[in-house]
Protein backbone atom coordinates (compact mmCIF):
# COMPACT_ATOMS: atom_id res chain seq x y z
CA UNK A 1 66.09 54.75 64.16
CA UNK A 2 63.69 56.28 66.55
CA UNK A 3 64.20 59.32 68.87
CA UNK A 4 64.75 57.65 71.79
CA UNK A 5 67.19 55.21 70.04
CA UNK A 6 68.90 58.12 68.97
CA UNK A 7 69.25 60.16 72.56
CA UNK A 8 70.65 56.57 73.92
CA UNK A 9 73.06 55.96 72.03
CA UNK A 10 74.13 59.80 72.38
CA UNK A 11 74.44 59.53 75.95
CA UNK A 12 76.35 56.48 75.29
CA UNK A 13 79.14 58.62 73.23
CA UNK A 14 78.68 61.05 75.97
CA UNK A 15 79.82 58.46 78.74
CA UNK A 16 82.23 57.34 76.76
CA UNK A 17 83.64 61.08 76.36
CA UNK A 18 84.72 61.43 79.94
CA UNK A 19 86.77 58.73 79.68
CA UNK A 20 89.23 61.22 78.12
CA UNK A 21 88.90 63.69 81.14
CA UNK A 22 92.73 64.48 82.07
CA UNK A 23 94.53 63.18 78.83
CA UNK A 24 92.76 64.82 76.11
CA UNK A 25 93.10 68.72 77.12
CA UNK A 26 93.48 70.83 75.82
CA UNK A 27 91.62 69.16 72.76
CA UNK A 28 87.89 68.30 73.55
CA UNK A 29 87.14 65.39 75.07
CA UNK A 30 84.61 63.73 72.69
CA UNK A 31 83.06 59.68 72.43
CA UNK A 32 81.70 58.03 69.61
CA UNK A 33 79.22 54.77 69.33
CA UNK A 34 79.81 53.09 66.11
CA UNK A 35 75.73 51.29 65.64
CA UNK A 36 75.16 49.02 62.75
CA UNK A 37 71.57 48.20 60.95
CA UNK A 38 69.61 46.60 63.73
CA UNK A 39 70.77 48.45 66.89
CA UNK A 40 74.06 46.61 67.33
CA UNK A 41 77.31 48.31 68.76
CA UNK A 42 80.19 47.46 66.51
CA UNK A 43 82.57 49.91 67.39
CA UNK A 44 83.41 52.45 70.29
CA UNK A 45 86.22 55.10 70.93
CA UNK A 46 86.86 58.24 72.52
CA UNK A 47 89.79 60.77 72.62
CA UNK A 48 92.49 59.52 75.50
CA UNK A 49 95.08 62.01 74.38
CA UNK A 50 95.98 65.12 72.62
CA UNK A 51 97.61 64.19 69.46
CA UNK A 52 96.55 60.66 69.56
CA UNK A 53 93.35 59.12 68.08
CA UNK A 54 90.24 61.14 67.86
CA UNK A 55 86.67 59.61 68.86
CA UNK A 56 85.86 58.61 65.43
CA UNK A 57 88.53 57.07 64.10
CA UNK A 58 89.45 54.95 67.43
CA UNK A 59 85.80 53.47 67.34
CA UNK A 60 86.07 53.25 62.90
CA UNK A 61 89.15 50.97 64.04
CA UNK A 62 87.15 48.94 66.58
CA UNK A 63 84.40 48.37 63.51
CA UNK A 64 86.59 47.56 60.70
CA UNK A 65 84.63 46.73 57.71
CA UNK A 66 81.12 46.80 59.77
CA UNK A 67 80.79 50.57 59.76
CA UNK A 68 79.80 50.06 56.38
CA UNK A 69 75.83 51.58 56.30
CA UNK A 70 76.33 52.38 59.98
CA UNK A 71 75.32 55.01 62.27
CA UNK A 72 77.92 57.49 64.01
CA UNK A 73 77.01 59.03 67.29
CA UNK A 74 79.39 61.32 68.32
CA UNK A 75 78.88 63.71 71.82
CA UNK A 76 81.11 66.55 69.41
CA UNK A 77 80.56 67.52 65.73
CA UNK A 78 83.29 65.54 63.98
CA UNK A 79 86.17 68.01 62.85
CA UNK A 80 86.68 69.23 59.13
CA UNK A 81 90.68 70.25 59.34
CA UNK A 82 94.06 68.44 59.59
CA UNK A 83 96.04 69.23 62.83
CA UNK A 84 97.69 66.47 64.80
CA UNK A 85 95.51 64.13 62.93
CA UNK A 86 93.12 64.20 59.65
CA UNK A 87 89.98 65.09 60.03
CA UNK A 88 87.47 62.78 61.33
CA UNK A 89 84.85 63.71 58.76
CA UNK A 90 86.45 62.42 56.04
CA UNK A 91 87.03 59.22 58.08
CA UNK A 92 83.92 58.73 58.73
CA UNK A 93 83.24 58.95 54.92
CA UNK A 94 85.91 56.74 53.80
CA UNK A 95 84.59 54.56 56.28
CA UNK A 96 80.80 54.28 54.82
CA UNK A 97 79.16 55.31 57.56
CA UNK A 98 75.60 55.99 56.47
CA UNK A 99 73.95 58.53 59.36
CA UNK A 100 76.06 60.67 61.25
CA UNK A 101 74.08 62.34 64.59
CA UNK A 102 76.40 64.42 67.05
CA UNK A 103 74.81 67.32 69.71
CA UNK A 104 77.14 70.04 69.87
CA UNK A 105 78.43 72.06 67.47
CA UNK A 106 81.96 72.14 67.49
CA UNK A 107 82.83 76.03 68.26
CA UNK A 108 86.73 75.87 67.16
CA UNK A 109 86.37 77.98 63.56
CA UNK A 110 89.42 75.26 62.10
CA UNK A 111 88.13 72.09 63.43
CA UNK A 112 84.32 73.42 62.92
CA UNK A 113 82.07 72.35 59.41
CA UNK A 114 82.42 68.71 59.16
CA UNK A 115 78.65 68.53 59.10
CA UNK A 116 79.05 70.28 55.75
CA UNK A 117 81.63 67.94 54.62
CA UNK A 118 79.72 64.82 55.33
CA UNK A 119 76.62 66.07 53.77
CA UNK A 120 78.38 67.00 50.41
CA UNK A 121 79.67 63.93 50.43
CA UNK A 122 75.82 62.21 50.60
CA UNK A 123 76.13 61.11 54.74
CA UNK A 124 72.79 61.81 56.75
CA UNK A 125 73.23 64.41 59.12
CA UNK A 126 71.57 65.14 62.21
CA UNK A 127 72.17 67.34 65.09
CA UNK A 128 70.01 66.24 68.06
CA UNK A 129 70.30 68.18 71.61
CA UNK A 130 71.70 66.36 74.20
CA UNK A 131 72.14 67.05 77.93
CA UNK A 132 74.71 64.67 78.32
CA UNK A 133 76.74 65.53 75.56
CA UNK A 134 76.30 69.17 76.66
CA UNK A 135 77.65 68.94 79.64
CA UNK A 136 80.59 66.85 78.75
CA UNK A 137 81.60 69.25 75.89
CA UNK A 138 81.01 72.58 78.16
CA UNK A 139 84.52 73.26 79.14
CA UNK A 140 86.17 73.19 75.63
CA UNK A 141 83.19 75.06 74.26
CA UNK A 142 83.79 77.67 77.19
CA UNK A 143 87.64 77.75 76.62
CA UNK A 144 86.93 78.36 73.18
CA UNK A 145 84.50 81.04 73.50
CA UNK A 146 85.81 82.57 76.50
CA UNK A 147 89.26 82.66 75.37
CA UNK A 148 90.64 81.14 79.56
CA UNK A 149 90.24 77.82 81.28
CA UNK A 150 87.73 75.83 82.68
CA UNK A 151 87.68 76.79 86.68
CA UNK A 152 86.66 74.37 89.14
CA UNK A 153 86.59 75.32 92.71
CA UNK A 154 86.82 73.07 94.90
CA UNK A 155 86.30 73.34 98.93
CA UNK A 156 85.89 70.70 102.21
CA UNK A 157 83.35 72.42 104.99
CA UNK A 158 81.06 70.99 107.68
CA UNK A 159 77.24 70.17 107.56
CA UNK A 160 77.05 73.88 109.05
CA UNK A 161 79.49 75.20 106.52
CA UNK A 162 82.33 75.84 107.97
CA UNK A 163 85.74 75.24 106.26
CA UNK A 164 88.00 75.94 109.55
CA UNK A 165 88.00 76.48 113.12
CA UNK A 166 88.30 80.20 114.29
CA UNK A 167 91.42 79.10 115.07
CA UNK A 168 92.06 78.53 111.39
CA UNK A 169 92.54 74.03 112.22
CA UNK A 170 90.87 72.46 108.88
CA UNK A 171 92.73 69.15 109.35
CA UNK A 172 90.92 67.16 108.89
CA UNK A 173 87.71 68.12 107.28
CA UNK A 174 86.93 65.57 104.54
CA UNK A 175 88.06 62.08 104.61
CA UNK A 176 90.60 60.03 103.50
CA UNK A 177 88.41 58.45 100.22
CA UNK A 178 87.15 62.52 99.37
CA UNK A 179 91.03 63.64 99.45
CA UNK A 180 92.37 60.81 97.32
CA UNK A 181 89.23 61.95 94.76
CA UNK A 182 91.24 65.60 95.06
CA UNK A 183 94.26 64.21 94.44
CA UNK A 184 93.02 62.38 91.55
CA UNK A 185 91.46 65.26 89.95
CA UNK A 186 95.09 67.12 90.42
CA UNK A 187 96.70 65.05 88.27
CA UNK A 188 93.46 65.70 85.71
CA UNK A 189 94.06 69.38 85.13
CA UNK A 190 96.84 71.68 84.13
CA UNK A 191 96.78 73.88 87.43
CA UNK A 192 96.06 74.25 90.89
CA UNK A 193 95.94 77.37 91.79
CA UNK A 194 95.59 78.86 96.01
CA UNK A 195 96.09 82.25 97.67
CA UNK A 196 98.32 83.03 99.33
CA UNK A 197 96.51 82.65 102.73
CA UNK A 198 96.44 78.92 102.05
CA UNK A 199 100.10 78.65 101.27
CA UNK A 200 100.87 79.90 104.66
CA UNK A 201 98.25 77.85 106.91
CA UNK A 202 98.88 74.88 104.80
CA UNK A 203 102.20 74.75 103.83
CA UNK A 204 101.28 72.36 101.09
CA UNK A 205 103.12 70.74 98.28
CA UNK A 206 100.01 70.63 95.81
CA UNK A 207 101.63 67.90 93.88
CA UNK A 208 99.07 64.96 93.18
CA UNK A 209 100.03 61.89 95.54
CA UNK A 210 99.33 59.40 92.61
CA UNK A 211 101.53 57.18 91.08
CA UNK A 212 101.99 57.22 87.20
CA UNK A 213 100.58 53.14 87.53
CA UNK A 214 97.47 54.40 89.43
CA UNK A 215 96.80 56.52 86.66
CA UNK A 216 98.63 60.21 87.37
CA UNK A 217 97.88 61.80 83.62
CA UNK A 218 99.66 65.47 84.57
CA UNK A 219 101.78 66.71 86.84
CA UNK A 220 99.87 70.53 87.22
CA UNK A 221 101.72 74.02 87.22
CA UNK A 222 100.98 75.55 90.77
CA UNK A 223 99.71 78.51 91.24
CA UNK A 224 99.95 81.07 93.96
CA UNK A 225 97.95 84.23 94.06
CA UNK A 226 100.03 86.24 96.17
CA UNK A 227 100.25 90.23 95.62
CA UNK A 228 102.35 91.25 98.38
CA UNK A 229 104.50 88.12 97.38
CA UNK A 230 104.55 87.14 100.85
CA UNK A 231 105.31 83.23 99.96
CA UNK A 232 108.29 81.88 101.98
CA UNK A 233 111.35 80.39 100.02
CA UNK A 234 111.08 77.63 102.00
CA UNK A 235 108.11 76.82 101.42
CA UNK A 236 107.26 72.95 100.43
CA UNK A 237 105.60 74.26 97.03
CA UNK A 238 108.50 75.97 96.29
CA UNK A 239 110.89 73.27 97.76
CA UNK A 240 109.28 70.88 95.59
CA UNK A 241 109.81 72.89 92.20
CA UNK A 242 112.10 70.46 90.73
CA UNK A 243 108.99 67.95 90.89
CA UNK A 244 106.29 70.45 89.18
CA UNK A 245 106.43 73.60 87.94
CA UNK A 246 105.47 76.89 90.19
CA UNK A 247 104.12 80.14 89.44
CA UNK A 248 103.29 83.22 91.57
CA UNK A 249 101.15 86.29 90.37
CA UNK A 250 102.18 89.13 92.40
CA UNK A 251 101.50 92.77 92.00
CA UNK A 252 104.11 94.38 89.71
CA UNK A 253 104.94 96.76 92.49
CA UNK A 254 105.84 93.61 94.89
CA UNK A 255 108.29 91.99 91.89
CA UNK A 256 110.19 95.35 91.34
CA UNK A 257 110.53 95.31 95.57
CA UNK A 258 111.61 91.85 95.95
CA UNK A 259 114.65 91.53 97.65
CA UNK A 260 118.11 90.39 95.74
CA UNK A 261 118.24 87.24 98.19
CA UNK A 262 114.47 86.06 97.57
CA UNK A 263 114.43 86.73 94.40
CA UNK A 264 117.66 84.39 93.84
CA UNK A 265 115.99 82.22 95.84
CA UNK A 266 112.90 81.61 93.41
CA UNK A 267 115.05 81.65 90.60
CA UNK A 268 117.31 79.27 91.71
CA UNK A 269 114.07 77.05 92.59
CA UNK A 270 112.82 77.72 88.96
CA UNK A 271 109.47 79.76 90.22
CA UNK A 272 108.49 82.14 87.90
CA UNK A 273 107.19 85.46 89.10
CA UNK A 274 104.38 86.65 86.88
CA UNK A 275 102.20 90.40 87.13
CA UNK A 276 99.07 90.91 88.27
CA UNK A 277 96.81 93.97 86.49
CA UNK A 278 97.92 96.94 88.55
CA UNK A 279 94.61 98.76 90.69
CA UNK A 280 93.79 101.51 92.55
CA UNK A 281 93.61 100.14 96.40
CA UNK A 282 89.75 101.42 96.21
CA UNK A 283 89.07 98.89 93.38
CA UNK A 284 90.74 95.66 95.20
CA UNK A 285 88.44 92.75 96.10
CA UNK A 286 87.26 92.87 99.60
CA UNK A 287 87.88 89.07 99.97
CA UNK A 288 91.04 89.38 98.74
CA UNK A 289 93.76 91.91 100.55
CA UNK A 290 95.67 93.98 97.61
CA UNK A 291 93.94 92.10 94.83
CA UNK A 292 92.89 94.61 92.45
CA UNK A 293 89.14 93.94 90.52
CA UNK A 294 89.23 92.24 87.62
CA UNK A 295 93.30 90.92 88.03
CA UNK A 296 91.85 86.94 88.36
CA UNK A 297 90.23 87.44 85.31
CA UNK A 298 93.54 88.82 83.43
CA UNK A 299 95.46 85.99 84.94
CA UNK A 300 93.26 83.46 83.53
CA UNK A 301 93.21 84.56 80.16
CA UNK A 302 97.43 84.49 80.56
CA UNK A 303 97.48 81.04 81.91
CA UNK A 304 95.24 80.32 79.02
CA UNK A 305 97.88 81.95 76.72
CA UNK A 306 100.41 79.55 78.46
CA UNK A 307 98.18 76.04 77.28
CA UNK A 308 96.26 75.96 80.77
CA UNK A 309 92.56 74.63 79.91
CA UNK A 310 91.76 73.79 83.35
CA UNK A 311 92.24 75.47 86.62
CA UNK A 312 91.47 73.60 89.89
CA UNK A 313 91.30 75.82 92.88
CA UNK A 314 92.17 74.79 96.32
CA UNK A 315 91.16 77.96 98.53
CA UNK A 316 90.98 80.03 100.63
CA UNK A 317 88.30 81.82 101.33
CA UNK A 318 89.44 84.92 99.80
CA UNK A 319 90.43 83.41 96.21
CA UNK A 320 87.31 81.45 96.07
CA UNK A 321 85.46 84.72 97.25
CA UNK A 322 87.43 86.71 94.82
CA UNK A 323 86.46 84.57 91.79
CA UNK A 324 82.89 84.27 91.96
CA UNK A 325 83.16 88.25 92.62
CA UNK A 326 84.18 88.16 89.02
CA UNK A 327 82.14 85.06 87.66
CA UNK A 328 84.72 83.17 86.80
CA UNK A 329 84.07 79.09 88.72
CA UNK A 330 82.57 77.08 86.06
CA UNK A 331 81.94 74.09 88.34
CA UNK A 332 81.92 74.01 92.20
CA UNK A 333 83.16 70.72 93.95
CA UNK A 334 82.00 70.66 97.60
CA UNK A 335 82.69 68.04 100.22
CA UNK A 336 80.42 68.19 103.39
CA UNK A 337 81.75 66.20 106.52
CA UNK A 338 79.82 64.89 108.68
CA UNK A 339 80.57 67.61 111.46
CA UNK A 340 78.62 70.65 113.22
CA UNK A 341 81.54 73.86 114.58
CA UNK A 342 78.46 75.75 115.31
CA UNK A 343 80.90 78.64 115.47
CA UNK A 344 79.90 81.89 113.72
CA UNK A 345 83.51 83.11 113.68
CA UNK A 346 84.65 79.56 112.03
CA UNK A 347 85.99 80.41 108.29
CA UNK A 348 83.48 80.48 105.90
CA UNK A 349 83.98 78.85 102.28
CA UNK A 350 84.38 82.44 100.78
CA UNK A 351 84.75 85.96 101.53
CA UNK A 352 83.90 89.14 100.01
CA UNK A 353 81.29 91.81 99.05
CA UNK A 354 78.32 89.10 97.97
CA UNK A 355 75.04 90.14 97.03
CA UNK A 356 72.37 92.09 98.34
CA UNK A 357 69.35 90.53 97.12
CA UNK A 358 68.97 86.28 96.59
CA UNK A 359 67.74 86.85 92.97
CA UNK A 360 71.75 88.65 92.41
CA UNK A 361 73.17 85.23 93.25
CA UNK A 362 74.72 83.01 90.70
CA UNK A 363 72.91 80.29 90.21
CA UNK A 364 73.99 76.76 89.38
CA UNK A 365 72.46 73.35 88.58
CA UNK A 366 73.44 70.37 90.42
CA UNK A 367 75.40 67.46 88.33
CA UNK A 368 76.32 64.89 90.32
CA UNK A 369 76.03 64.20 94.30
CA UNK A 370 77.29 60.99 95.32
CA UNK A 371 79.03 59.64 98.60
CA UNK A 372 82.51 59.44 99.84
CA UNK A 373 83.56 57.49 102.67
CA UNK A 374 81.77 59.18 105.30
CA UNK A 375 81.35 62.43 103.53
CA UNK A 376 78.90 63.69 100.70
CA UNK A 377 79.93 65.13 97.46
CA UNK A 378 78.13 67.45 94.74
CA UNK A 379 79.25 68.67 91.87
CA UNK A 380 77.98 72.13 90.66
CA UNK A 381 78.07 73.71 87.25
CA UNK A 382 77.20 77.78 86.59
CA UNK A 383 74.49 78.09 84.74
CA UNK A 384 75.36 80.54 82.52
């Protein structure tokens, strides 16, 4: 097949791939297109959940007997080791597929070197680039390398980029078809995660307000990054415990001060007080009161620890200020209203130190920008 045949059908696996997004996790999310002598689709699959069916062998199914001298795209480089499931390589082989072309390598050192298996065993191999499949495969390869979760942040503000009032009113912002888009993506990833500041204005629940038939895939751990632990008992997110887990990451100080009734309090809720890396005051984040440098960082690598692979972050302004401080938001979600404050003391969409000079900034690449009801979305990824 030609070049061009070759990137299409690629970016089919790649569309395909997404399909996965919220079930699959922490595994990759991966698609495969199945295409038999002539250019004809015969079989099609991707990875809907961890410990289920991988790419390969749900679109090997879907051929039967006519991947036989076929070509396998696949957006991931089938795997070489038994886990859950046996390795796709060698079901590709049994299969009689002919050509295997995928675009990324697959970074995992036990799943990675089916390429070398299907080779040895006399399969074509090729490994064509692929923007699509890139992007689609990014967060496991960054999990993987990075050794913490994907981070999205996410964040409503007005054409003049406002996310509140000086009065601190941000309902509402977006509208009603952008927040059921948030609420979908909630029940997508393993955590949300808010300061403390947001807890306190809000006093939401953070649970995603989709039913199980509308397609709720999780039900995410909530986080609160709260030094001081200043987070109310009664809160709703810690009323609402029974229906999702809660955690709070608190300075070790703060947990070792809490007070005998609070602390039966969150116990008896089933919260689970975890440390933040202890700092000198004169190292903590300016966007962030008593959050020591680096302690977002350390937290993420524990949630990762825990099985979190991805982290959607709600605000506020210091959090959101707080991680980009330390380069950690892998893709940016913004929703623009149509609506002008014009108020210079209206809360920004983060806080902190910043940069000096434009050429400091981190720079991203625009995905996606689409509309929502009334309001505009984009989708940001760090280019890293």
């Amino acid at each position: 097949m030609s070049a061009s045949h070759d990137i299409h059908w690629l970016g089919v696996a790649a569309r395909l791939a997404l399909r996965g997004h919220g079930g699959a996790e922490p595994n990759p999310m991966v698609g495969c297109a199945i295409v038999a002598p002539g250019d004809s689709l015969v079989g099609w699959g991707f990875h809907s959940r961890c410990g289920q069916a991988h790419a390969e062998v749900a679109a090997l199914a879907r051929a039967g007997a006519r991947a036989r001298g076929a070509t396998a795209y696949v957006s991931l480089e089938p795997c070489a080791h038994h886990g859950k499931t046996p390795p796709c390589a060698n079901a590709l082989i049994d299969a009689g597929v002919a050509r295997v072309v995928y675009s990324v390598v697959d970074p995992h050192l036990r799943a990675a070197g089916g390429a070398c298996v299907l080779r040895a065993a006399g399969v074509v191999v090729q490994c064509i680039d692929h923007r699509g499949c890139a992007r689609v495969s990014a967060p496991f390869v960054r999990r993987i390398t990075a050794q913490r979760p994907w981070i999205i942040g996410k964040w409503a503000q007005t054409i003049d980029g406002r996310t509140a009032t000086r009065a601190g009113d941000s309902r509402w912002i977006s509208g009603p078809v952008s927040r059921a888009m948030v609420h979908r993506q909630r029940a997508r990833v393993d955590a949300v995660m808010v300061g403390i500041g947001t807890v306190l204005a809000d006093d939401a629940h953070l649970l995603p307000r989709v039913s199980h038939t509308a397609g709720t895939r999780r039900i995410p751990l909530r986080v609160i990054v709260d030094p001081r632990l200043a987070t109310p008992t009664d809160a709703r997110v810690v009323r609402t415990s029974g229906e999702g887990p809660v955690m709070i990451l608190a300075l070790p100080t703060a947990i070792e001060r809490l007070h005998h009734e609070r602390a039966k309090a969150f116990g008896a809720a089933g919260v689970t007080l975890e440390p933040l890396i202890d700092g000198e005051a004169s190292e903590a984040h300016r966007s962030f009161r008593g959050l020591p440098t680096g302690a977002l960082d350390a937290s993420m690598r524990l949630l990762f620890a825990r099985g979190v692979s991805t982290v959607l972050v709600e605000g506020g302004a210091g959090l959101l200020g707080a991680l980009f401080h330390e380069d950690l938001i892998d893709d940016a979600w913004c929703f623009t209203a149509p609506l002008v404050i014009a108020d210079g003391s209206g809360a920004p969409i983060a806080t902190g130190p910043g940069c000096g000079l434009m050429i400091d900034a981190h720079k991203f690449e625009l995905l996606d920008s689409r509309r929502r009801g009334n309001d505009s979305m984009t989708l940001w990824r760090r280019i890293r």
